[in-house]
C-alpha atoms as a PDB file:
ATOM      1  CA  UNK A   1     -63.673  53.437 -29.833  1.00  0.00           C
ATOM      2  CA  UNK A   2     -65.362  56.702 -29.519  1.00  0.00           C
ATOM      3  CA  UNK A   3     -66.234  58.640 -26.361  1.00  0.00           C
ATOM      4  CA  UNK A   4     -70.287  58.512 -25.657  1.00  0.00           C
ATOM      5  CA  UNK A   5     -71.565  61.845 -26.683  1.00  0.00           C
ATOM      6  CA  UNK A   6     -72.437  62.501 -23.088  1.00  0.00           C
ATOM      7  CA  UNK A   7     -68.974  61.651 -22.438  1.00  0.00           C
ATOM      8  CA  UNK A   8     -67.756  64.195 -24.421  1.00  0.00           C
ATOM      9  CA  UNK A   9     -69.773  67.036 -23.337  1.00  0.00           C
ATOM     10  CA  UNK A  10     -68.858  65.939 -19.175  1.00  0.00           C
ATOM     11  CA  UNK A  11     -65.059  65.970 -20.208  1.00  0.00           C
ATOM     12  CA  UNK A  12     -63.840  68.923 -22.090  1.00  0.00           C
ATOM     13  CA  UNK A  13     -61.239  68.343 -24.540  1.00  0.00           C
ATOM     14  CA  UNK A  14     -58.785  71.169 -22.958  1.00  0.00           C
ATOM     15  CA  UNK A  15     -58.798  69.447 -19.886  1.00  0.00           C
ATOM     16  CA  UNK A  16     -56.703  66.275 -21.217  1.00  0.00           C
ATOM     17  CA  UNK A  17     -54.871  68.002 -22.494  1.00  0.00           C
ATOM     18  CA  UNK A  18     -55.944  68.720 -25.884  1.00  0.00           C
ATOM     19  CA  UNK A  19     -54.580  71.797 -27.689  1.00  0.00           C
ATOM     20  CA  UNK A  20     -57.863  73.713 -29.261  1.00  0.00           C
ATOM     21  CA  UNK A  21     -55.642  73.874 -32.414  1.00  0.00           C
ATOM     22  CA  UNK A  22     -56.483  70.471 -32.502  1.00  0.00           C
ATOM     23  CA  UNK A  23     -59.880  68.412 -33.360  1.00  0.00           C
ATOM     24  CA  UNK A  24     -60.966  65.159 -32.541  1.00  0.00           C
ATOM     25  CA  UNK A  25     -62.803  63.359 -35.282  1.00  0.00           C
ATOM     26  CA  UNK A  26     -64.226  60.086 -35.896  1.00  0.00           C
ATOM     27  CA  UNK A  27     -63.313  58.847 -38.942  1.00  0.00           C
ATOM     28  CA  UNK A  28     -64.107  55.238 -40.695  1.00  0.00           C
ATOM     29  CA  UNK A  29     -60.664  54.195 -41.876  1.00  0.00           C
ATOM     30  CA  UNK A  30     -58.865  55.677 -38.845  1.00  0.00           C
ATOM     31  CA  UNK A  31     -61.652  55.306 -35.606  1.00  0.00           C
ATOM     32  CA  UNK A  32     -60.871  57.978 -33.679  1.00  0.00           C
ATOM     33  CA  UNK A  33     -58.080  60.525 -34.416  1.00  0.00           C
ATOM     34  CA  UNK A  34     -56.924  64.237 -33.464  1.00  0.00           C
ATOM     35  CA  UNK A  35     -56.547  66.586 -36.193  1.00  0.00           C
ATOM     36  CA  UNK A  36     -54.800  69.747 -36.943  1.00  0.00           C
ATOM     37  CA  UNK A  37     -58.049  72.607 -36.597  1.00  0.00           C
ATOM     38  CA  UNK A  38     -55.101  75.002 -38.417  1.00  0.00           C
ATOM     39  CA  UNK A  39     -51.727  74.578 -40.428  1.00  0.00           C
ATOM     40  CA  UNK A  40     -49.659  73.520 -37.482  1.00  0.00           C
ATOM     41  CA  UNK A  41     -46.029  74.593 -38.134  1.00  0.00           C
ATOM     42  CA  UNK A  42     -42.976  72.801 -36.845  1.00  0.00           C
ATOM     43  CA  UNK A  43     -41.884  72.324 -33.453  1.00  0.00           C
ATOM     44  CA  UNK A  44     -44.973  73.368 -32.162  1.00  0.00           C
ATOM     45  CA  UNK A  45     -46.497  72.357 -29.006  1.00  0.00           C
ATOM     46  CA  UNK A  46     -49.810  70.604 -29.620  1.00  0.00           C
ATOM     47  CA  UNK A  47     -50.316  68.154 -26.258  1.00  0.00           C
ATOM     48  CA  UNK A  48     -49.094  68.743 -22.948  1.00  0.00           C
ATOM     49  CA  UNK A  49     -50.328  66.008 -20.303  1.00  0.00           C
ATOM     50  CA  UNK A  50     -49.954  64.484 -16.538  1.00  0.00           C
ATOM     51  CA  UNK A  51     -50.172  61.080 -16.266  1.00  0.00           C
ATOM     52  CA  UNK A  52     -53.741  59.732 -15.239  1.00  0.00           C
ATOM     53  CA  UNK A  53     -51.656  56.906 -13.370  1.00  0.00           C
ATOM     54  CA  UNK A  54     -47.987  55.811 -13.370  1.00  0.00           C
ATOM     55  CA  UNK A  55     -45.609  53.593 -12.171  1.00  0.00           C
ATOM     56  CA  UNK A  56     -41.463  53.429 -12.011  1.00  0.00           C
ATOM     57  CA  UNK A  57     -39.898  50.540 -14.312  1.00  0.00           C
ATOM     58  CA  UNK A  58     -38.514  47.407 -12.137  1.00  0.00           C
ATOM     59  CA  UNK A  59     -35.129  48.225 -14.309  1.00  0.00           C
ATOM     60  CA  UNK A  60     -34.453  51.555 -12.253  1.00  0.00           C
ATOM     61  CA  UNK A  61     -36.151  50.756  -9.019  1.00  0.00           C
ATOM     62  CA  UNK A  62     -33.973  51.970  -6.095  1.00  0.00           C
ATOM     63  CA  UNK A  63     -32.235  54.997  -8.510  1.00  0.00           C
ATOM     64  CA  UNK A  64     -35.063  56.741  -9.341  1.00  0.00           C
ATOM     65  CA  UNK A  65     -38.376  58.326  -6.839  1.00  0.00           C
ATOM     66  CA  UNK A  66     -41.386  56.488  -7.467  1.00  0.00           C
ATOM     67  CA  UNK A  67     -43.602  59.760  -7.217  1.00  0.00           C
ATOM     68  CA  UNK A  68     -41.557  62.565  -9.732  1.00  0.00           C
ATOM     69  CA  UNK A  69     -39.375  59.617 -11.714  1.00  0.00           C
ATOM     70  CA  UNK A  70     -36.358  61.674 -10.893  1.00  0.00           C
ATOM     71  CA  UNK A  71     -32.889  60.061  -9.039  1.00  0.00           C
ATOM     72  CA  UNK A  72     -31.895  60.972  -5.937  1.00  0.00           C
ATOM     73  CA  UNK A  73     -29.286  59.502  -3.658  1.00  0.00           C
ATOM     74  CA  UNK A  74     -31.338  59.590  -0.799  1.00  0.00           C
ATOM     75  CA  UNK A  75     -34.489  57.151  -1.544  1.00  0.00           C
ATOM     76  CA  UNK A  76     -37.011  56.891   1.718  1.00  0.00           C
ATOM     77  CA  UNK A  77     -38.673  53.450   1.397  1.00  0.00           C
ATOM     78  CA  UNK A  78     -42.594  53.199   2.235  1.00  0.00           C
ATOM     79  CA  UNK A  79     -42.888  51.871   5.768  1.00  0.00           C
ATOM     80  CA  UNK A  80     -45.217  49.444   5.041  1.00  0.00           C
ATOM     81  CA  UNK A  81     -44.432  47.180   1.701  1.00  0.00           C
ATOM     82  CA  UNK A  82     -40.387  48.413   1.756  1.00  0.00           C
ATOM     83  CA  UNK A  83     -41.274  48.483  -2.407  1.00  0.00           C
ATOM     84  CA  UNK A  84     -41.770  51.994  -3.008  1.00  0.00           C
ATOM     85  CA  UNK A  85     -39.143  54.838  -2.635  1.00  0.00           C
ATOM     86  CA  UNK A  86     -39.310  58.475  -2.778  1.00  0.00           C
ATOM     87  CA  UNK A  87     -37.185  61.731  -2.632  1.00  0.00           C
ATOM     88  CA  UNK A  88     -38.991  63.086  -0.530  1.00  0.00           C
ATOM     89  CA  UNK A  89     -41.901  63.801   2.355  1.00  0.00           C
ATOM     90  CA  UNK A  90     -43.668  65.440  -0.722  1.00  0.00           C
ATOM     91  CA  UNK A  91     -43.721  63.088  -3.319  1.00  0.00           C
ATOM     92  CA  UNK A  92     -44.954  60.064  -0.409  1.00  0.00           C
ATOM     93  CA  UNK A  93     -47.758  62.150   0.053  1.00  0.00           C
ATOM     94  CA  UNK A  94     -48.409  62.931  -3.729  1.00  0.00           C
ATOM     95  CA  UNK A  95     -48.762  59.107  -4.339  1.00  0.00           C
ATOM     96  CA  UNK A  96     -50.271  57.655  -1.526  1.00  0.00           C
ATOM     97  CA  UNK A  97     -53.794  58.318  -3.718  1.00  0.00           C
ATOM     98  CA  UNK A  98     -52.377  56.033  -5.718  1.00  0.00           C
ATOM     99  CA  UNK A  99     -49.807  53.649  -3.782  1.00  0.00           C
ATOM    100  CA  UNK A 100     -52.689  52.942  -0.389  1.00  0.00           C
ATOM    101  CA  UNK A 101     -54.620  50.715  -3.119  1.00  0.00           C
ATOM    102  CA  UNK A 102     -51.341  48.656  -3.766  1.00  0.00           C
ATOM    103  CA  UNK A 103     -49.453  48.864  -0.551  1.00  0.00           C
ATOM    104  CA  UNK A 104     -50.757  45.742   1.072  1.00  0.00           C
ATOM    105  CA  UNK A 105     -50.767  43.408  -2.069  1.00  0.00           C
ATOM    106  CA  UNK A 106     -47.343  44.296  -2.812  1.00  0.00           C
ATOM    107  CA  UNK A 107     -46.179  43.633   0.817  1.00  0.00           C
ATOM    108  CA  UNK A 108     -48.167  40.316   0.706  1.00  0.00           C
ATOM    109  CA  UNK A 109     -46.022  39.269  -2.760  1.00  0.00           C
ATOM    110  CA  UNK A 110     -42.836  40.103  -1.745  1.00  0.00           C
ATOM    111  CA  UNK A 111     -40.309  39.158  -2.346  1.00  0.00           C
ATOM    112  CA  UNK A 112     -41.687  39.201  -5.750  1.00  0.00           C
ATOM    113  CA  UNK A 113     -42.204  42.067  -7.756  1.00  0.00           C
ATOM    114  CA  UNK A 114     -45.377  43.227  -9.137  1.00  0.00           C
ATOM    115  CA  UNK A 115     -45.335  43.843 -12.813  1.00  0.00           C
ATOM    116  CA  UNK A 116     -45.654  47.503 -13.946  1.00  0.00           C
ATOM    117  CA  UNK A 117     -48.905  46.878 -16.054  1.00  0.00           C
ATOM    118  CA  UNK A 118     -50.577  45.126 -13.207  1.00  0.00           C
ATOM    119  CA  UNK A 119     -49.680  48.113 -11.008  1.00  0.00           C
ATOM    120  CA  UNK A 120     -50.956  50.600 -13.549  1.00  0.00           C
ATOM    121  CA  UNK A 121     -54.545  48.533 -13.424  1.00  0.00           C
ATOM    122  CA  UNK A 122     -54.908  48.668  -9.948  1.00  0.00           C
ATOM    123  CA  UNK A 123     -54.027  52.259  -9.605  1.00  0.00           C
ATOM    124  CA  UNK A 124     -56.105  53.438 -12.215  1.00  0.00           C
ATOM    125  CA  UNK A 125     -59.320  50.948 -10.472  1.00  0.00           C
ATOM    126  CA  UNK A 126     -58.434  53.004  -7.561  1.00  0.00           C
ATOM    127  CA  UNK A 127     -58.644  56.909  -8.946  1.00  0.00           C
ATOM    128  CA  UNK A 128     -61.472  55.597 -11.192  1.00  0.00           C
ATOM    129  CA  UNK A 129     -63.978  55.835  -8.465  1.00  0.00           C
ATOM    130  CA  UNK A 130     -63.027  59.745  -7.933  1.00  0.00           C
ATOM    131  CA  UNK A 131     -65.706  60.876 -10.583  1.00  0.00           C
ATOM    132  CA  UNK A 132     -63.761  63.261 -12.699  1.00  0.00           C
ATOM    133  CA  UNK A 133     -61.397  60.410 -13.486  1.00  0.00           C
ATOM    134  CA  UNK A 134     -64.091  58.366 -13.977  1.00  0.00           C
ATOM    135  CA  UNK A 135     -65.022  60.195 -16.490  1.00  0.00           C
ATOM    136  CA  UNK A 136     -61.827  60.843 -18.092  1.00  0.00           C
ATOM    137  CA  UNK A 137     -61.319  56.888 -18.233  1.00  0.00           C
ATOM    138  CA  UNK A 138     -63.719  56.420 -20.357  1.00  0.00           C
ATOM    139  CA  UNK A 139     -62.024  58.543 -23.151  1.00  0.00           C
ATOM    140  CA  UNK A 140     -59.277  55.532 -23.352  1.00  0.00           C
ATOM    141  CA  UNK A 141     -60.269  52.832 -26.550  1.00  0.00           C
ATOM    142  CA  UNK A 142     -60.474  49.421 -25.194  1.00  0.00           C
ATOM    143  CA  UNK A 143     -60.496  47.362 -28.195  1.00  0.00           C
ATOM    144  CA  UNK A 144     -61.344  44.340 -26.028  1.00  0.00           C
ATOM    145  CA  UNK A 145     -63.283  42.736 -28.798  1.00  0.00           C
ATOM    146  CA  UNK A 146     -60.238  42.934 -30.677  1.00  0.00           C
ATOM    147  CA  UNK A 147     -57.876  41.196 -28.784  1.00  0.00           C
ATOM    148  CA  UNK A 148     -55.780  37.608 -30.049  1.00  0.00           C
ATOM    149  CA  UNK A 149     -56.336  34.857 -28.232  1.00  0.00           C
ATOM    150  CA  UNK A 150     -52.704  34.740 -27.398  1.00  0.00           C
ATOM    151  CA  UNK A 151     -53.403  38.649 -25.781  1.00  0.00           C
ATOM    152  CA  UNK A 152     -56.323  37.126 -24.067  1.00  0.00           C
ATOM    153  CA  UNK A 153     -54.181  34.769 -22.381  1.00  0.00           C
ATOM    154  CA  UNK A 154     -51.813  37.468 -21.317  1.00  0.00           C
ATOM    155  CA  UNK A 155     -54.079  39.542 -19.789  1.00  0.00           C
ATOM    156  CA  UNK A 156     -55.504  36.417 -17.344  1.00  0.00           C
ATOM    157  CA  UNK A 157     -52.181  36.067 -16.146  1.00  0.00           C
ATOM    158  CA  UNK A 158     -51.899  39.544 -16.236  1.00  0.00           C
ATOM    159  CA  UNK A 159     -55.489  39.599 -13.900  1.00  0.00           C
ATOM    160  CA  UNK A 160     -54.107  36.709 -11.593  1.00  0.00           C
ATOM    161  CA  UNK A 161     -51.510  39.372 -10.852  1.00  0.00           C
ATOM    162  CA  UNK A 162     -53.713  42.354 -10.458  1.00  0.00           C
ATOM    163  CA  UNK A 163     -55.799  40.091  -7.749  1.00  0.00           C
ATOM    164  CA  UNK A 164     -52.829  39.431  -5.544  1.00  0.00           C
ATOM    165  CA  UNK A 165     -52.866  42.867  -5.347  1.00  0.00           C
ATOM    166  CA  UNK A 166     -56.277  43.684  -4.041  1.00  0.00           C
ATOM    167  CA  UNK A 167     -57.326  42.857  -1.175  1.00  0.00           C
ATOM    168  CA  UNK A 168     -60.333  40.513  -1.158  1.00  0.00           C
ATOM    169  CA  UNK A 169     -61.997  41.954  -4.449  1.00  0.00           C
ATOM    170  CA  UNK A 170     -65.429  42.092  -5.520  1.00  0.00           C
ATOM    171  CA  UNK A 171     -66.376  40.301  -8.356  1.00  0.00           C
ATOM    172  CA  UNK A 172     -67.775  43.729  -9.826  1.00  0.00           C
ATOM    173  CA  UNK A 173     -64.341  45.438  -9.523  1.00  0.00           C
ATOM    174  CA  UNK A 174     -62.385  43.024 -11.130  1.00  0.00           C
ATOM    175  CA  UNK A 175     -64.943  43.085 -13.945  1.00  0.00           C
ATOM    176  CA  UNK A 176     -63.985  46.639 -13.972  1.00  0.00           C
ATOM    177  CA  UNK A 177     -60.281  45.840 -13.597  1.00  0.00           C
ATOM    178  CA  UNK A 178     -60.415  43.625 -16.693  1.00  0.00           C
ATOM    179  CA  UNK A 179     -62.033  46.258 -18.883  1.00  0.00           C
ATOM    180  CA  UNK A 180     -59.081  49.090 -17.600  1.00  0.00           C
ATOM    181  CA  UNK A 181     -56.776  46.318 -17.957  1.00  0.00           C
ATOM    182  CA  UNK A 182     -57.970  45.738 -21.901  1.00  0.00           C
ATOM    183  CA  UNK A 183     -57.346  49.987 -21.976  1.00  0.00           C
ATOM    184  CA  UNK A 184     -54.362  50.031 -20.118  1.00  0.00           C
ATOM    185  CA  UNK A 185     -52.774  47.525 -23.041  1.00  0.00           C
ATOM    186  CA  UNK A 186     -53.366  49.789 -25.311  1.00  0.00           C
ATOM    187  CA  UNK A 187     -53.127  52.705 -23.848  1.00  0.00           C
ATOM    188  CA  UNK A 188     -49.937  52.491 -22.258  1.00  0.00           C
ATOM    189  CA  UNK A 189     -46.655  55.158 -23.353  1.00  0.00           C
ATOM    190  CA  UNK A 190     -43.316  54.144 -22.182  1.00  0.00           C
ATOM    191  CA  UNK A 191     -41.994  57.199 -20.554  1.00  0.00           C
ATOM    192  CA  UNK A 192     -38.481  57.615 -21.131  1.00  0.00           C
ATOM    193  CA  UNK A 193     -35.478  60.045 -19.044  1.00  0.00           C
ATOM    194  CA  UNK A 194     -33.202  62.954 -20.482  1.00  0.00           C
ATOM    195  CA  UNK A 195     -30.909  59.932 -22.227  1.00  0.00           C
ATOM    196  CA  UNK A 196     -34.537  58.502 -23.594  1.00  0.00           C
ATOM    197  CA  UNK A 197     -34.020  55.528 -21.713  1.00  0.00           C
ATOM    198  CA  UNK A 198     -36.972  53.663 -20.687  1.00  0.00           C
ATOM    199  CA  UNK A 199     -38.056  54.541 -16.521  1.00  0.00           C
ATOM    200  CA  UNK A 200     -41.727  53.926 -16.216  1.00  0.00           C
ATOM    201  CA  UNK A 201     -45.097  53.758 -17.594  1.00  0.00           C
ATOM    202  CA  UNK A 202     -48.150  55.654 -17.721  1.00  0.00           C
ATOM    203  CA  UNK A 203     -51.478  56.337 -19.025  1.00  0.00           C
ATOM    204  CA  UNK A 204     -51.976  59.790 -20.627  1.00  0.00           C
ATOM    205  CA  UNK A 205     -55.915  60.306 -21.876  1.00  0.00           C
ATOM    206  CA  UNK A 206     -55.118  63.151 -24.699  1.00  0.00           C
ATOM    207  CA  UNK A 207     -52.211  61.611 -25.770  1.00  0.00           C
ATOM    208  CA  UNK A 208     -53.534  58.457 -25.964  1.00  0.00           C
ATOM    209  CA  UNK A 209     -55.867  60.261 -28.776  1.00  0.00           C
ATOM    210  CA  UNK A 210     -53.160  59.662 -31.084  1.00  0.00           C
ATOM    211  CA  UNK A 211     -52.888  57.100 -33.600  1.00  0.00           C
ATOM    212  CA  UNK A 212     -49.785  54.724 -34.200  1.00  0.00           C
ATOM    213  CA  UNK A 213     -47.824  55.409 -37.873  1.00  0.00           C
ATOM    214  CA  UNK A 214     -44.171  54.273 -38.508  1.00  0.00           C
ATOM    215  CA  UNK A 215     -44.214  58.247 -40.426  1.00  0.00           C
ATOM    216  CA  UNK A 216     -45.210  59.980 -37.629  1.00  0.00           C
ATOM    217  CA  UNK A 217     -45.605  64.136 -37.431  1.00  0.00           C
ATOM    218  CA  UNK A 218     -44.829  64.701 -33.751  1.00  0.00           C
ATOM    219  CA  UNK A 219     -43.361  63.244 -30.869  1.00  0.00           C
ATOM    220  CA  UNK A 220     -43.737  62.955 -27.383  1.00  0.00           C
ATOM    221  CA  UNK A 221     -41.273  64.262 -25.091  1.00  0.00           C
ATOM    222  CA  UNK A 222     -40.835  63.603 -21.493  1.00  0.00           C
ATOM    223  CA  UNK A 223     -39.663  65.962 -18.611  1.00  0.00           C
ATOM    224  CA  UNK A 224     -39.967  64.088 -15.173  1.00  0.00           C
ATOM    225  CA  UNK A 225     -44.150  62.689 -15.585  1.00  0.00           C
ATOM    226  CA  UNK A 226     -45.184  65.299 -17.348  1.00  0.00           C
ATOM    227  CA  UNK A 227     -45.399  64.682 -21.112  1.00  0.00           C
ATOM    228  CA  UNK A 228     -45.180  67.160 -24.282  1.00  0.00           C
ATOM    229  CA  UNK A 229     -46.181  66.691 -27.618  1.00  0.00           C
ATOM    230  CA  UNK A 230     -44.741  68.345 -30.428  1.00  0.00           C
ATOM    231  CA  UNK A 231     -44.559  68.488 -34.010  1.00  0.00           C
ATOM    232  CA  UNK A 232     -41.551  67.409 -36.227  1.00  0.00           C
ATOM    233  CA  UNK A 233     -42.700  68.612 -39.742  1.00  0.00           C
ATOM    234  CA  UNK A 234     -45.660  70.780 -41.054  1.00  0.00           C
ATOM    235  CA  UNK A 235     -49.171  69.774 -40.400  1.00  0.00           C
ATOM    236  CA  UNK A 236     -51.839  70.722 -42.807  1.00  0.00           C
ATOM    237  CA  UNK A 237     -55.125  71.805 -41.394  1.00  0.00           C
ATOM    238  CA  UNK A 238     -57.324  68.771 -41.406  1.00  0.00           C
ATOM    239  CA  UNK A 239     -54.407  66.446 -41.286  1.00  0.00           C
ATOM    240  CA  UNK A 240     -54.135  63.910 -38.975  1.00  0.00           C
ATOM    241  CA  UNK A 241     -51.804  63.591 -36.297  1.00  0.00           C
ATOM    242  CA  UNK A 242     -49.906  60.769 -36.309  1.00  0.00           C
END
């Protein structure tokens, strides 16, 4: 699904972290794709991104900080939901933008755990209001009218979860909690540590520019949150990235 035109010119590319050796293009076969603006040679760096939200995996809680997805010995839980842990003074304050929206629902559930993609939804509904991530939101395909039933059915569990959550929603924001929920699915990278094991999940809006092949050209790479993108063989100009 392509960005609205006004979209486009509100958002620029660069800031997403879109290479301007790069293009994004609209194409009929492909929807929307990024494409090399010159011959792109090997190894180079095309995409380099922050996460618009993430969240640690359940599989590494209490070895990793929530904030910087790096391990420490030394973990300081949050004071209110005991969920959350972090290295350090720093990276508590770096995610309470994100982590205030979540704190109470999370305290309320335990001594379940949330799942990750519920998390993401309810972050992202939360940074969504600030209007430059508004706007960069609505760069993210939703494919909603696209989903299977059995996805469909998912995704209402999926929105039972993301309720618990908030705290006495509106009806309006879950509306908008479905329709980030329908980008988050696919939208989503897995971001992986130094042995490219799995530790968390986040949404990345130029990387998420990208579309799937089994023969892909580049590869993402992960240091801490921040993501790279690089190529693994030539790229012609006008080729897609894959």
């Amino acid at each position: 699904m392509a960005a609205s035109s006004s979209s486009a010119s509100s958002l620029q590319w660069g800031k997403i972290g879109v290479s301007s050796q790069l293009e994004v293009r609209e194409r009929e076969a492909w929807g929307r794709g990024v494409y090399a603006a010159t011959a792109l040679s090997t190894g180079l760096e095309v995409m380099r991104a922050e996460p618009l939200v993430h969240v640690l995996s359940n599989d590494v809680r209490g070895q990793l900080c929530d904030f910087c997805l790096r391990e420490s010995q030394s973990l300081l839980k949050c004071g209110r939901c005991k969920y959350v842990r972090y290295c350090s003074k720093t990276c508590q304050r770096g995610d309470w933008r994100f982590h205030k929206g979540e704190c109470g629902g999370i305290a309320r559930a335990q001594p379940h755990s949330p799942t990750p993609l519920a998390r993401l939804v309810v972050r992202c509904l939360l940074v969504d209001a600030e209007e430059e991530t508004q706007r960069a939101t609505e760069f993210l395909c939703s494919n909603e009218d696209k989903l299977s039933l059995e996805v469909k059915e998912d995704a209402a569990t999926l929105m039972v979860c993301v309720r618990l959550l908030l705290e006495n929603p509106e009806t309006s924001a879950m509306r908008r909690a479905y329709t980030l929920l329908c980008k988050a699915l696919c939208n989503t990278f897995t971001i992986h540590g130094s042995g490219l094991d799995p530790i968390g999940a986040g949404i990345y809006v130029g990387p998420s520019l990208l579309n799937h092949s089994c023969r892909p050209n580049c590869v993402a790479v992960f240091n801490g949150t921040s993501m790279t993108v690089r190529t693994i063989e030539p790229v012609q100009q006008g080729h897609q990235l894959l």
